[in-house]
C-alpha atoms as a PDB file:
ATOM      1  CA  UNK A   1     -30.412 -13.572 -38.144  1.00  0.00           C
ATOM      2  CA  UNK A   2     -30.767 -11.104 -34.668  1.00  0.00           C
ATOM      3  CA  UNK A   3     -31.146  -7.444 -35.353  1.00  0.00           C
ATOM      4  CA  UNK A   4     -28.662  -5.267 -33.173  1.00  0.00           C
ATOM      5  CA  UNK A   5     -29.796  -1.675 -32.279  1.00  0.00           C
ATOM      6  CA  UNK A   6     -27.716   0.889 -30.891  1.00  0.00           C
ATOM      7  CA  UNK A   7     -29.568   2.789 -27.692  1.00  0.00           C
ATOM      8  CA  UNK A   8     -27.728   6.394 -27.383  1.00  0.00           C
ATOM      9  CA  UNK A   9     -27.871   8.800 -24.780  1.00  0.00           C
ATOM     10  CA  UNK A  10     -29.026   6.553 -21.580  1.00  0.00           C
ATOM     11  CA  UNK A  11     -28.790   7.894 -18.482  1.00  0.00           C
ATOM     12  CA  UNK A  12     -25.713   7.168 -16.849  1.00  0.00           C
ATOM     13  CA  UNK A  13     -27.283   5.197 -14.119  1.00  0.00           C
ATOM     14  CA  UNK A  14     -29.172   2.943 -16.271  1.00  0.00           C
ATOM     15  CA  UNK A  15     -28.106  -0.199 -15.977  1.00  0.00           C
ATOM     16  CA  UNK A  16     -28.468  -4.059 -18.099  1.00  0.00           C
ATOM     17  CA  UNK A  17     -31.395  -4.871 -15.948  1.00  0.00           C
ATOM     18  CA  UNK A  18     -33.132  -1.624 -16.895  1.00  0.00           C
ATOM     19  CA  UNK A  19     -32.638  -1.518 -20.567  1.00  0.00           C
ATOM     20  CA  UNK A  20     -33.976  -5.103 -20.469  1.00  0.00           C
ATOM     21  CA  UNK A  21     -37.067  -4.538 -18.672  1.00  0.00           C
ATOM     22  CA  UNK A  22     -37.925  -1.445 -20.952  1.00  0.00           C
ATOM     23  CA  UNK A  23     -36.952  -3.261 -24.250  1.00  0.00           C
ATOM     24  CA  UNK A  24     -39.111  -6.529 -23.356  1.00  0.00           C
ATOM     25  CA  UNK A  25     -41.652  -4.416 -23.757  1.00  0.00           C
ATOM     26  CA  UNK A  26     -41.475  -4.269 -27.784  1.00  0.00           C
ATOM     27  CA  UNK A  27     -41.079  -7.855 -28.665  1.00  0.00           C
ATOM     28  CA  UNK A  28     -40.603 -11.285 -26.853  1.00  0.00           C
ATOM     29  CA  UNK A  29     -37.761 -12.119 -28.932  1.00  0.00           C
ATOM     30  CA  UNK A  30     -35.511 -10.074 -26.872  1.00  0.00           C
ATOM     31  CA  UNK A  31     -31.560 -12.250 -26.813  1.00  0.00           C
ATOM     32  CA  UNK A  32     -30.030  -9.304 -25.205  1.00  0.00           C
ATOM     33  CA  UNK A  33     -29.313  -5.736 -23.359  1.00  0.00           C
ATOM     34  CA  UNK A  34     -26.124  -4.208 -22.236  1.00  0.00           C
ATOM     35  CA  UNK A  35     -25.088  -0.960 -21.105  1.00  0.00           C
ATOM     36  CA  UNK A  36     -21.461  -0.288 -22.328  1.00  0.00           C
ATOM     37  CA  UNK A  37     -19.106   0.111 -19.397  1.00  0.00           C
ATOM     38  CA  UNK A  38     -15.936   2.555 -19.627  1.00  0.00           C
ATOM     39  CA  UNK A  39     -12.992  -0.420 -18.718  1.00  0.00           C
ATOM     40  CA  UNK A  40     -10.844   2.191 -16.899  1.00  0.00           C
ATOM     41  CA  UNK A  41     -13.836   4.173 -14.320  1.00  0.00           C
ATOM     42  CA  UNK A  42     -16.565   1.429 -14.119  1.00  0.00           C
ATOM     43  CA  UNK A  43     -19.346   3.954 -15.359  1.00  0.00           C
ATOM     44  CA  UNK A  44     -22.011   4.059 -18.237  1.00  0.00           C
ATOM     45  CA  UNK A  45     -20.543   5.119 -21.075  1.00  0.00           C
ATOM     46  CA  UNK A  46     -24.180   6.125 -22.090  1.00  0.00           C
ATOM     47  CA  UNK A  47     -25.216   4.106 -24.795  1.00  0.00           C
ATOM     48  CA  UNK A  48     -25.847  -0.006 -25.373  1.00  0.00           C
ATOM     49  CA  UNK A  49     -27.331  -2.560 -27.784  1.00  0.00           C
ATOM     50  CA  UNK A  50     -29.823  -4.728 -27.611  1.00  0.00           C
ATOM     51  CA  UNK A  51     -30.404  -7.679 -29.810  1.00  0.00           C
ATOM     52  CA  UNK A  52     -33.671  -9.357 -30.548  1.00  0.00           C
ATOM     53  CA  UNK A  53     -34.378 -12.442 -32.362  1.00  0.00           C
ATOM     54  CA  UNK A  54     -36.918 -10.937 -34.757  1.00  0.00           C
ATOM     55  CA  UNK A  55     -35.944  -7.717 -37.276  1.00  0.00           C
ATOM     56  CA  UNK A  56     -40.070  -7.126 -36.525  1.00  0.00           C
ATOM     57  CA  UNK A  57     -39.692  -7.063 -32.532  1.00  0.00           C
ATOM     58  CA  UNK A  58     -36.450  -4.509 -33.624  1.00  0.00           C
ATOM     59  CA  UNK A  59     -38.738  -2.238 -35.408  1.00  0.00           C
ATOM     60  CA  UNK A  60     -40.989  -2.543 -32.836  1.00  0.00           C
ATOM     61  CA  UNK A  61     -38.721  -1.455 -30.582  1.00  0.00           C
ATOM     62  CA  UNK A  62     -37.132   1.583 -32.349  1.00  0.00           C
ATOM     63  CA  UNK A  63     -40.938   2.733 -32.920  1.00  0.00           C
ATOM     64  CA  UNK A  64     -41.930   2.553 -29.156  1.00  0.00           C
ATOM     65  CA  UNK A  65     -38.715   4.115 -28.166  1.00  0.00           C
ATOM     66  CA  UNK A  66     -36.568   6.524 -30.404  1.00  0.00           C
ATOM     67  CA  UNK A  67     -37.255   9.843 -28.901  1.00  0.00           C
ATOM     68  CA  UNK A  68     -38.774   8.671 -26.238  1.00  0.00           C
ATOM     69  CA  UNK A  69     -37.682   9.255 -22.220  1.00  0.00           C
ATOM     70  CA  UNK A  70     -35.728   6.859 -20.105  1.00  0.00           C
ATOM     71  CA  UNK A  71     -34.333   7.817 -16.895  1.00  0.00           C
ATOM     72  CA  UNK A  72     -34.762  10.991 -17.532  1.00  0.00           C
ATOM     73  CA  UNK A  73     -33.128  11.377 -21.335  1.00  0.00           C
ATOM     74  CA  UNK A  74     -34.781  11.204 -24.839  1.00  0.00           C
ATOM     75  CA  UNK A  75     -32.982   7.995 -25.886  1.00  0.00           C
ATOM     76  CA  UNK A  76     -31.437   7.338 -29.723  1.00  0.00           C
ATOM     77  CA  UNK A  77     -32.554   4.327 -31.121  1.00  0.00           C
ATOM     78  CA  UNK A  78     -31.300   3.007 -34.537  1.00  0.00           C
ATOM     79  CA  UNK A  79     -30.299  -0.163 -36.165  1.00  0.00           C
ATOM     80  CA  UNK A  80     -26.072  -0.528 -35.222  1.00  0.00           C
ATOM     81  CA  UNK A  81     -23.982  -0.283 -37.906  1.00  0.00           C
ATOM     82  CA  UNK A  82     -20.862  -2.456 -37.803  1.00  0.00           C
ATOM     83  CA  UNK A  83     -17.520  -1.563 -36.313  1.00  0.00           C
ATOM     84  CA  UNK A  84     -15.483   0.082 -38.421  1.00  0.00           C
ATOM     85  CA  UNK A  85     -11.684  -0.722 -38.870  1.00  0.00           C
ATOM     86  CA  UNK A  86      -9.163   1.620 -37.278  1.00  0.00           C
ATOM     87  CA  UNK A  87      -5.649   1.888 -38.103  1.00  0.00           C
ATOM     88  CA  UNK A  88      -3.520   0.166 -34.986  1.00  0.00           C
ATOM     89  CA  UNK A  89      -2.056   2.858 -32.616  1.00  0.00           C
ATOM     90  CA  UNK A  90       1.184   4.755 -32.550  1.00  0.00           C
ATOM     91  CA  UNK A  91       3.920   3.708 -30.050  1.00  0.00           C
ATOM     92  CA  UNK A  92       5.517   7.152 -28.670  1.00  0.00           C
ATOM     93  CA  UNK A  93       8.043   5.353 -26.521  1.00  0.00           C
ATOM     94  CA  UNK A  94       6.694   6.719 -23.675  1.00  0.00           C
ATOM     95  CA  UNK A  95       9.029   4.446 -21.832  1.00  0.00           C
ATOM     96  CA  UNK A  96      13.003   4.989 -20.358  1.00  0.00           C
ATOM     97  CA  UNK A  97      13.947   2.697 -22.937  1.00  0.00           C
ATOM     98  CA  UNK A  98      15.821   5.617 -25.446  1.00  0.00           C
ATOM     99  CA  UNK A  99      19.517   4.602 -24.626  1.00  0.00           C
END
């Protein structure tokens, strides 16, 4: 089974390309590496996953690179946790739709 880690503070102009390259680097059994975009401006959010194939290439990688710099930023690297359940959002009504 792949081994997702979470990669926190990134620069904000780091982009899939360059978290791949620097993650290849810790294990050949690299499946993937994305840089989460915000939907709504098109930037970094500052943070990603990557996936590898092997839970020892994973280690690997959060050895070689937790605390270490990347663009310019100590990065955060740690095995992602699943996401959690949140409750579905409030409609205000925002709309003209009262009367």
């Amino acid at each position: 089974m792949a081994t997702r880690l979470y990669i926190g503070n990134l620069s904000y102009t780091t982009n899939d390309e360059e978290l791949r390259d620097a993650f290849a680097q810790s294990g050949s059994s690299l499946i993937s590496a994305q840089v989460v975009m915000d939907k709504f401006t098109g930037r970094s959010r500052g943070f990603g996953f990557v996936e590898y194939d092997r839970d020892e290439d994973a280690q690997a990688a959060i050895s070689m690179w937790d605390g270490k710099d990347l663009g310019g930023r100590p990065l955060r690297v740690n095995v992602a946790r699943p996401k959690e359940e949140r409750a579905p959002r409030r409609d205000f009504g925002g709309g003209n739709d009262r009367y």
